[in-house]
Protein backbone atom coordinates (compact mmCIF):
# COMPACT_ATOMS: atom_id res chain seq x y z
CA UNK A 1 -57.52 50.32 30.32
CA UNK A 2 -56.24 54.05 30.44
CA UNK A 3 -54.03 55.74 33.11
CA UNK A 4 -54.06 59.45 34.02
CA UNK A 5 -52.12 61.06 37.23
CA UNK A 6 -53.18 64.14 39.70
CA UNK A 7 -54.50 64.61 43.31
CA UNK A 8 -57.57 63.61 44.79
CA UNK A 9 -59.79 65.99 45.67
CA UNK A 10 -62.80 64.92 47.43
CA UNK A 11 -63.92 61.67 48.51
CA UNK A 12 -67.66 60.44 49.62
CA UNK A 13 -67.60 56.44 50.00
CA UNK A 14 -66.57 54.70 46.83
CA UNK A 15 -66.70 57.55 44.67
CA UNK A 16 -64.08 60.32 44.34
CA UNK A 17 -62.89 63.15 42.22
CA UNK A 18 -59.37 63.75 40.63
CA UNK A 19 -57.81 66.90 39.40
CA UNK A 20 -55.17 66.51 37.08
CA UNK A 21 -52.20 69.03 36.41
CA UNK A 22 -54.25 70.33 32.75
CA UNK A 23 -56.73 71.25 35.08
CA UNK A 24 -59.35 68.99 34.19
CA UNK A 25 -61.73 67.06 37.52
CA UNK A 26 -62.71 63.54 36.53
CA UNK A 27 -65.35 61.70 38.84
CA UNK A 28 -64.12 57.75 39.98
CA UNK A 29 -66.21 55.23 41.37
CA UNK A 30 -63.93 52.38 42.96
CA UNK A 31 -64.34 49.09 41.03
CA UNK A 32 -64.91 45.82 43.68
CA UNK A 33 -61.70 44.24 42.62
CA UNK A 34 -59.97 48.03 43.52
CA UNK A 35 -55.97 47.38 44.21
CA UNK A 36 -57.59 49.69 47.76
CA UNK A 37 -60.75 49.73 49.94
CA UNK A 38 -63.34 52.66 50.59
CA UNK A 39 -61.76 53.58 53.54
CA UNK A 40 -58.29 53.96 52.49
CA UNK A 41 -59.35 57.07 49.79
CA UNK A 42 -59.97 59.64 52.83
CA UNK A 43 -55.88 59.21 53.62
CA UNK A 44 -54.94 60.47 49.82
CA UNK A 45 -57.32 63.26 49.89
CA UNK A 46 -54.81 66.59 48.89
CA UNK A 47 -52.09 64.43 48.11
CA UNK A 48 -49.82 62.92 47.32
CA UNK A 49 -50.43 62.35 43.66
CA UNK A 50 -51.42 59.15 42.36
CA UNK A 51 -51.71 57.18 39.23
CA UNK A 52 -55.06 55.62 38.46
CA UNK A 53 -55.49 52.53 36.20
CA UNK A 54 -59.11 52.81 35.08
CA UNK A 55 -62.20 52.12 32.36
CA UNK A 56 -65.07 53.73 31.02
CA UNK A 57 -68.56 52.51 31.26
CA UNK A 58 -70.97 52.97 28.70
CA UNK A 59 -73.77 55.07 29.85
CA UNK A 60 -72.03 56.38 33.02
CA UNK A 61 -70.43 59.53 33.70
CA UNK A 62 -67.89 58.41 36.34
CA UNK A 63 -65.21 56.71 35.84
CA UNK A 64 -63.93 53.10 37.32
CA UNK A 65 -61.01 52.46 38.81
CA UNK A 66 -59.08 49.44 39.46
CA UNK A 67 -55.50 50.56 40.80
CA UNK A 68 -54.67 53.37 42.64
CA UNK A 69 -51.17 53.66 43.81
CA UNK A 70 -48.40 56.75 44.33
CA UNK A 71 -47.11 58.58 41.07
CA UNK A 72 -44.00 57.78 40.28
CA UNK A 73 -41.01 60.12 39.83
């Protein structure tokens, strides 16, 4: 699994969008076994930045990720 850092952007359900300090936007889906639920995303929308533990899916352009927790200093 790979981890990347930035600030969540927008949020609709399960799925979200990250924006990383290079600039880049990255589409998520939350995986089932998520480290948080749907409804705890809206709260980390604009901040603060997180980490993301997460996989790629062949065939799929989002994203899944499995832990979601505050960047660390």
């Amino acid at each position: 699994m790979a981890r990347i850092s930035g600030i969540i952007s927008v949020v609709q359900e399960s799925r979200f969008r990250l924006s990383t300090g290079d600039g880049r936007s990255i589409i998520f889906t939350l995986a089932g076994d998520a480290t948080l639920e749907p409804q705890d995303l809206q709260s980390l929308v604009s901040g603060p930045e997180v980490e993301i533990i997460f996989s790629a899916q062949s065939g799929r352009k989002a994203m899944t990720a499995h832990c979601i927790r505050e960047a660390g200093p």
